[in-house]
Protein backbone atom coordinates (compact mmCIF):
# COMPACT_ATOMS: atom_id res chain seq x y z
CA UNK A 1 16.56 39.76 21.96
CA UNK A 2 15.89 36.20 22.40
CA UNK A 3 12.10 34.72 23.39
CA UNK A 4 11.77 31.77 25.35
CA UNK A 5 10.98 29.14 22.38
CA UNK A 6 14.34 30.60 20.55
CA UNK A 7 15.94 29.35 23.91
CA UNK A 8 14.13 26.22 23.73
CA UNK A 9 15.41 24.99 20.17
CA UNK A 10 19.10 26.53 20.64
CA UNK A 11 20.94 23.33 20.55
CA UNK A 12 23.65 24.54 23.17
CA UNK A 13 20.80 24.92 26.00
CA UNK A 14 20.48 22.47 28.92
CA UNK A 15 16.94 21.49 27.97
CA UNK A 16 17.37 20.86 24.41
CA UNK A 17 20.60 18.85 25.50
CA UNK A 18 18.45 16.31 27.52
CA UNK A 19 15.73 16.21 25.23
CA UNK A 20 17.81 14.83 22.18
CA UNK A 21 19.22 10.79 23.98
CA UNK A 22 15.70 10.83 25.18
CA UNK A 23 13.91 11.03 21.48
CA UNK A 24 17.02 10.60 19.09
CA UNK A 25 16.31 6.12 18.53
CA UNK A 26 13.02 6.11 17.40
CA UNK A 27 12.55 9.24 15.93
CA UNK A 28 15.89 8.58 13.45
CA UNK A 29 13.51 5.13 12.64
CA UNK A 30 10.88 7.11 11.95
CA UNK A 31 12.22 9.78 9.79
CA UNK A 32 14.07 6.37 8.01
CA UNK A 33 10.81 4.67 7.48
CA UNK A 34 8.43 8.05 6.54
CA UNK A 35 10.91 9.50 3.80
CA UNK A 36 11.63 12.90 3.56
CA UNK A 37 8.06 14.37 3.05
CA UNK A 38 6.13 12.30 5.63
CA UNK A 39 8.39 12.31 8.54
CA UNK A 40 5.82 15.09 10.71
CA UNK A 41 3.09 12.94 9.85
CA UNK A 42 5.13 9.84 10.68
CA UNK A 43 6.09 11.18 14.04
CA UNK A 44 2.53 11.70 14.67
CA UNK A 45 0.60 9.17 13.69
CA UNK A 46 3.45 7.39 16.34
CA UNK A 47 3.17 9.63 19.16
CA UNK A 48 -1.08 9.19 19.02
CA UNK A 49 -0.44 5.77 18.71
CA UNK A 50 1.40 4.74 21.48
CA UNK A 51 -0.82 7.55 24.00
CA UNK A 52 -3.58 6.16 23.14
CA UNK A 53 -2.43 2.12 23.75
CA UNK A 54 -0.55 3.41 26.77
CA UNK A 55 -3.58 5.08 28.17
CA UNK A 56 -6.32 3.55 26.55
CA UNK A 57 -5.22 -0.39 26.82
CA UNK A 58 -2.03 -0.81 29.25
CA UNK A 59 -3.36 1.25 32.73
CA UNK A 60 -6.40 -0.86 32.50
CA UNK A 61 -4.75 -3.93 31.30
CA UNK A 62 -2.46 -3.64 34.70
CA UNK A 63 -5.05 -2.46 36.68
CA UNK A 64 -6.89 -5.41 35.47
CA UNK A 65 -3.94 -7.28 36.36
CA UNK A 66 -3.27 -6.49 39.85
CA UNK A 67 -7.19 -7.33 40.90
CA UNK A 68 -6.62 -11.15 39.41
CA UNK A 69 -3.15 -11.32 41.22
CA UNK A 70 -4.65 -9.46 44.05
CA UNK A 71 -2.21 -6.82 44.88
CA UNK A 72 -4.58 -5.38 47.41
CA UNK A 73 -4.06 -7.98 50.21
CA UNK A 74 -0.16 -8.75 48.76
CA UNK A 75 1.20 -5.59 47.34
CA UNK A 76 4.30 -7.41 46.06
CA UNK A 77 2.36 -9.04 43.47
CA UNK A 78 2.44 -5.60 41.42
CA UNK A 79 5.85 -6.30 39.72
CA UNK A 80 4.23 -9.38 38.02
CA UNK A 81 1.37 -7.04 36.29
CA UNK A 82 4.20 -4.72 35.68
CA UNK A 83 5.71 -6.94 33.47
CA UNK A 84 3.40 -6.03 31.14
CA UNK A 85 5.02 -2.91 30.45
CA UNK A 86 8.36 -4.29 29.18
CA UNK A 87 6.76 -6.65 27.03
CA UNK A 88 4.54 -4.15 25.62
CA UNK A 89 7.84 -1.97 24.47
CA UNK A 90 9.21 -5.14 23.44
CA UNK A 91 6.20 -6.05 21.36
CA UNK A 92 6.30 -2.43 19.87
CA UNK A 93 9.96 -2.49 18.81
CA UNK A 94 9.35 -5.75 16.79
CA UNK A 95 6.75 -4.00 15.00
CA UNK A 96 8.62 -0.84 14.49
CA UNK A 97 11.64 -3.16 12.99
CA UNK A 98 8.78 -5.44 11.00
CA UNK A 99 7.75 -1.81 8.98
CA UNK A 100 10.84 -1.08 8.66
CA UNK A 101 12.00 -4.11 6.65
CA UNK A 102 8.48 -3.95 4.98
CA UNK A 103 9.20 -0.43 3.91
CA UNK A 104 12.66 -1.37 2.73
CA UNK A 105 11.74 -4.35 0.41
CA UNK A 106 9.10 -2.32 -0.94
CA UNK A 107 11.65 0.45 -2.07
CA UNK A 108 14.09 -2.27 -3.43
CA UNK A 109 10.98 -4.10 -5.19
């Protein structure tokens, strides 16, 4: 007899399937860069980081955004303060590969 969180974490079902491309890059760089011991920790201290930037900084930083570019009166202007976004993630993977390096020559060093 099988509950539904033994479904859940059964590698063959559909869910767990689409959940693994989806989380697989950065949690393999964090497991790299937490070793062995810290890697729930490491995988936390990430996931609170990045809600609270993405809710606490980047909807007002774009909502910010579309009242200087005035998306009210021209809607199409919203792409521009959307471009935030991209550079954000951008921004976040050079950091992510800076504390990885970091981590690295500390280990050799």
């Amino acid at each position: 007899m099988s509950n539904g969180l033994a479904a859940s974490a059964d590698s063959e079902s559909p869910a767990a399937q689409e959940e693994v491309p989806a989380y697989s890059w950065y949690s393999a760089d964090l497991h790299e860069m937490s070793g062995p011991y810290l890697r729930g920790l490491g995988i936390g201290i990430f996931f609170s980081t990045v809600n609270l930037m993405a809710y606490g900084i980047g909807s007002p930083l774009i909502g910010k955004l579309n009242d200087k570019l005035g998306v009210a009166a021209h809607p199409e202007q919203m792409r521009y303060a959307l471009l935030v976004c991209p550079a954000a993630c951008t921004l976040a993977a050079l950091l992510l590969w800076l504390g990885s390096r970091a981590r690295e020559a500390s280990a050799e060093g």
